[in-house]
N, C-alpha and C. Protein backbone atom coordinates (compact mmCIF):
# COMPACT_ATOMS: atom_id res chain seq x y z
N UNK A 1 19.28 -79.38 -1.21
CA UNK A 1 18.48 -78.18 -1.39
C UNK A 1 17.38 -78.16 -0.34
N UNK A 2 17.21 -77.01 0.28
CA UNK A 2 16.16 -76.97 1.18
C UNK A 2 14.67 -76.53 0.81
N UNK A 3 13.81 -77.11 0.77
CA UNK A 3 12.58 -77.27 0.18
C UNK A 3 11.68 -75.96 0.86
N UNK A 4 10.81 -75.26 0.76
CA UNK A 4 10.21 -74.15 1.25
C UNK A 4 9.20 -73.71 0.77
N UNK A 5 8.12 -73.90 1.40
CA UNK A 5 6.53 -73.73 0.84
C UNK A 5 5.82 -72.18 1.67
N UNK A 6 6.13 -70.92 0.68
CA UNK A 6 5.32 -69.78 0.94
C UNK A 6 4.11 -69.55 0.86
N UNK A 7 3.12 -69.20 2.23
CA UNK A 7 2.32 -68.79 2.21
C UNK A 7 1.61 -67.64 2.53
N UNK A 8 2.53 -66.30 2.82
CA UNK A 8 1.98 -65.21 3.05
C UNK A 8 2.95 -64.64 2.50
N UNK A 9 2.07 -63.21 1.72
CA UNK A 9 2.91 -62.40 1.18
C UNK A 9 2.20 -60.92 1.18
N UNK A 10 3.20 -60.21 1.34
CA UNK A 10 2.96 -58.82 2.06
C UNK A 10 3.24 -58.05 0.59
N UNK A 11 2.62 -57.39 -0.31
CA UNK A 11 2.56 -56.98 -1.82
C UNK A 11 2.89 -55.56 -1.39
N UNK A 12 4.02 -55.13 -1.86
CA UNK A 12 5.13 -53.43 -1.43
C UNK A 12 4.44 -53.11 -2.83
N UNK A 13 4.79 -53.39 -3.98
CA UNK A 13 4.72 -52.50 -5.50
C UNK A 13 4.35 -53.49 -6.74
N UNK A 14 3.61 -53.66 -7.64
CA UNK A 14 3.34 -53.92 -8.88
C UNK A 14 3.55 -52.53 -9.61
N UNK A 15 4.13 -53.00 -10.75
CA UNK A 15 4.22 -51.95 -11.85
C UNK A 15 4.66 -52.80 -13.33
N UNK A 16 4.27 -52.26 -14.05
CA UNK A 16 4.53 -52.62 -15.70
C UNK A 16 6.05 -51.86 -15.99
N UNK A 17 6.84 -52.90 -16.32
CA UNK A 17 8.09 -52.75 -16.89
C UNK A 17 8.16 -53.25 -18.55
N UNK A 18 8.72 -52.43 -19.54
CA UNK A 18 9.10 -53.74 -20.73
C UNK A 18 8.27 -54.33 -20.64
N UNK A 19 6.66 -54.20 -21.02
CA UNK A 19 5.79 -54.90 -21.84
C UNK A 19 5.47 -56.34 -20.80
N UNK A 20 6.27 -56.08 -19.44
CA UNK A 20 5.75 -56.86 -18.12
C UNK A 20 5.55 -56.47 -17.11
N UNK A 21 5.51 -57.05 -16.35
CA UNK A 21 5.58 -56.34 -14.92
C UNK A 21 6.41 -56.78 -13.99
N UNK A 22 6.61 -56.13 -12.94
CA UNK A 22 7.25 -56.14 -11.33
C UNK A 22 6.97 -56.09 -10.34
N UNK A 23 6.52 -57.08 -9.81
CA UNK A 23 6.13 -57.48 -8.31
C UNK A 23 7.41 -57.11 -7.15
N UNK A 24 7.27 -56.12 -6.36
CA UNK A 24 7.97 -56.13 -4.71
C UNK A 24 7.38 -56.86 -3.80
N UNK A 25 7.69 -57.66 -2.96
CA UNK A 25 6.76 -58.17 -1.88
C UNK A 25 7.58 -58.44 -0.90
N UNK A 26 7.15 -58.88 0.14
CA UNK A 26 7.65 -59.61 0.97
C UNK A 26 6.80 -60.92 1.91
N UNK A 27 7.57 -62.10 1.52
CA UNK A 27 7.43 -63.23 1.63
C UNK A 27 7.37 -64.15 3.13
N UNK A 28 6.36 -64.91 3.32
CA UNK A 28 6.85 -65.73 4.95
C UNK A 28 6.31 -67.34 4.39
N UNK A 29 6.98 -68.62 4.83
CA UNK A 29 6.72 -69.28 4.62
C UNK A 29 7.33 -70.50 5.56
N UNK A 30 7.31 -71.50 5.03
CA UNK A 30 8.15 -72.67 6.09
C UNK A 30 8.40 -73.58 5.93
N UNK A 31 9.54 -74.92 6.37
CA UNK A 31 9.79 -75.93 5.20
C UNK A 31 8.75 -76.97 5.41
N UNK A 32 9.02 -76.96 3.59
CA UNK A 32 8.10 -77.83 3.12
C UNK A 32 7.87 -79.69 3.76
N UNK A 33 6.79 -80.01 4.21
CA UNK A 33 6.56 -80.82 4.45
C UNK A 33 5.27 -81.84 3.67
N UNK A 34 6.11 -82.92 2.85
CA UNK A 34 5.04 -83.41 2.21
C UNK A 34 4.13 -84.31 2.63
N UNK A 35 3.99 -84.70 4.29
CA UNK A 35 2.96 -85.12 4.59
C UNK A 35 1.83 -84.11 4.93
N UNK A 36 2.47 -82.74 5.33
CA UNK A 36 1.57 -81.71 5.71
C UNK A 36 0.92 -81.40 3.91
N UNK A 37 1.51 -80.59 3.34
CA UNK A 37 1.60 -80.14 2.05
C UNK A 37 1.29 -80.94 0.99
N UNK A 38 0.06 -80.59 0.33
CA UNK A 38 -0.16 -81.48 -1.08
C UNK A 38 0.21 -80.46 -2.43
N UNK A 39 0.64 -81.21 -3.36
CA UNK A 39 0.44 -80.21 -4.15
C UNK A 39 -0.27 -79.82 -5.32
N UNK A 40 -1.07 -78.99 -5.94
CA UNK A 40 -1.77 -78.97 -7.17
C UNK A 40 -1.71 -78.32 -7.89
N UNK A 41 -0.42 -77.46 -8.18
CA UNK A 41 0.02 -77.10 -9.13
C UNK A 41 1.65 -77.35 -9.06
N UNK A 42 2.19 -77.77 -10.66
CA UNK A 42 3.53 -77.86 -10.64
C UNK A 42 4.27 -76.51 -11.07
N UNK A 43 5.10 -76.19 -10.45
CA UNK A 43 6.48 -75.34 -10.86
C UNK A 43 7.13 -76.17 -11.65
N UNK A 44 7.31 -75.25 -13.28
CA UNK A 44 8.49 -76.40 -13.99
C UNK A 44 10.00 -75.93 -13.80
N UNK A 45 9.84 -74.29 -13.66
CA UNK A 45 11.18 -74.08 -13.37
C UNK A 45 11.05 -72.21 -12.68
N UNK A 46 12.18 -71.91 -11.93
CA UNK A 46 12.27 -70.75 -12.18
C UNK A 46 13.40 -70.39 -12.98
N UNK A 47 12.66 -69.60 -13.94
CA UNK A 47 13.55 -68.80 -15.23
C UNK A 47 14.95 -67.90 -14.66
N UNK A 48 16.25 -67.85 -14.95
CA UNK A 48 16.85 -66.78 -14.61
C UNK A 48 16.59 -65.36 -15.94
N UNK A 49 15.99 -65.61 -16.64
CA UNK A 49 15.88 -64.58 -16.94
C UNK A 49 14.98 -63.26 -16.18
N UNK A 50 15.76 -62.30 -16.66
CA UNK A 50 15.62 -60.89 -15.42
C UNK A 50 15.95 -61.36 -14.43
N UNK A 51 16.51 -62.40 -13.65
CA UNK A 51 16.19 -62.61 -12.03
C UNK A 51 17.30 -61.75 -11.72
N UNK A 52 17.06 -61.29 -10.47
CA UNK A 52 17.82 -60.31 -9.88
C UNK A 52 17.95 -60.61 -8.47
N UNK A 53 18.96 -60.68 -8.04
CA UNK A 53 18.84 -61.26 -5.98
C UNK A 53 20.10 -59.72 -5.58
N UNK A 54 19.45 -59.48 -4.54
CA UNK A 54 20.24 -58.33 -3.97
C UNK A 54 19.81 -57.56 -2.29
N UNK A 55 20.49 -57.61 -1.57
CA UNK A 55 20.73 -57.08 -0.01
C UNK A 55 19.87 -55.87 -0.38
N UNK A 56 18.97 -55.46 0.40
CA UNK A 56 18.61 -54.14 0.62
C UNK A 56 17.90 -53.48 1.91
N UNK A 57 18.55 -53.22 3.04
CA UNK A 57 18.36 -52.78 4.12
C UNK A 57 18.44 -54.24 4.99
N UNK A 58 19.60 -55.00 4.80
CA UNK A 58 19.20 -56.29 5.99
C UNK A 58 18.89 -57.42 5.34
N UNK A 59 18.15 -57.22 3.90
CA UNK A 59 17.14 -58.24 3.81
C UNK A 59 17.63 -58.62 2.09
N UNK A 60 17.47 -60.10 1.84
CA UNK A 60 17.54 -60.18 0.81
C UNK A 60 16.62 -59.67 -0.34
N UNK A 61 16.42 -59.44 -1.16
CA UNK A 61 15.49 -59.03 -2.23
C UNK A 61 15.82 -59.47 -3.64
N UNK A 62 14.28 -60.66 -4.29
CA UNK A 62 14.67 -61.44 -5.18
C UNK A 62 13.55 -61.60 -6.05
N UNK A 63 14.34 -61.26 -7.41
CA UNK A 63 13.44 -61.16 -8.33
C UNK A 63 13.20 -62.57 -9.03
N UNK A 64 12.37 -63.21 -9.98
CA UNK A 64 12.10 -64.20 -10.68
C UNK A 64 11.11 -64.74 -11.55
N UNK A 65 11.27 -64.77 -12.12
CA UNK A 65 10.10 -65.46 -13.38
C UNK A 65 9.82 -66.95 -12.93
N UNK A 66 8.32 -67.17 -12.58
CA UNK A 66 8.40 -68.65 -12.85
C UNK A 66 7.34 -69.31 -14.18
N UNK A 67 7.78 -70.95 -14.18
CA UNK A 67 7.57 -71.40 -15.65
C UNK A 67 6.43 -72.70 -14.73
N UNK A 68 5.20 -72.02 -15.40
CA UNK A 68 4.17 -73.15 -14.78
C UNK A 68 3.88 -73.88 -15.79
């Protein structure tokens, strides 16, 4: 698995869906390096629930819940 630590993100749409919400964005980042990179918060998982991955103009577009 290729490891990948995002740090800029370009925010297209928030909106409230079903009592949540929906983030559009678009993402830049680069692989993760753990001598560069510390970390201080853990990811326990990303949820597939709702996740959604799908092509749209070129580009991938991907939805996800994560579990901190």
């Amino acid at each position: 698995m290729e490891l990948k630590l995002y740090s800029k993100f370009h925010i297209k749409k928030i909106e409230r869906i079903d009592g949540g919400f929906s983030l559009k964005a678009e993402v830049f980042g680069e692989h993760l390096n753990k001598d560069k990179h510390q970390s201080k918060t853990e990811i326990k998982a990303v949820t597939y629930h709702r996740m959604e991955v799908r092509r749209e103009s070129g580009k991938f577009v991907v939805r996800f819940i994560l579990d901190l």
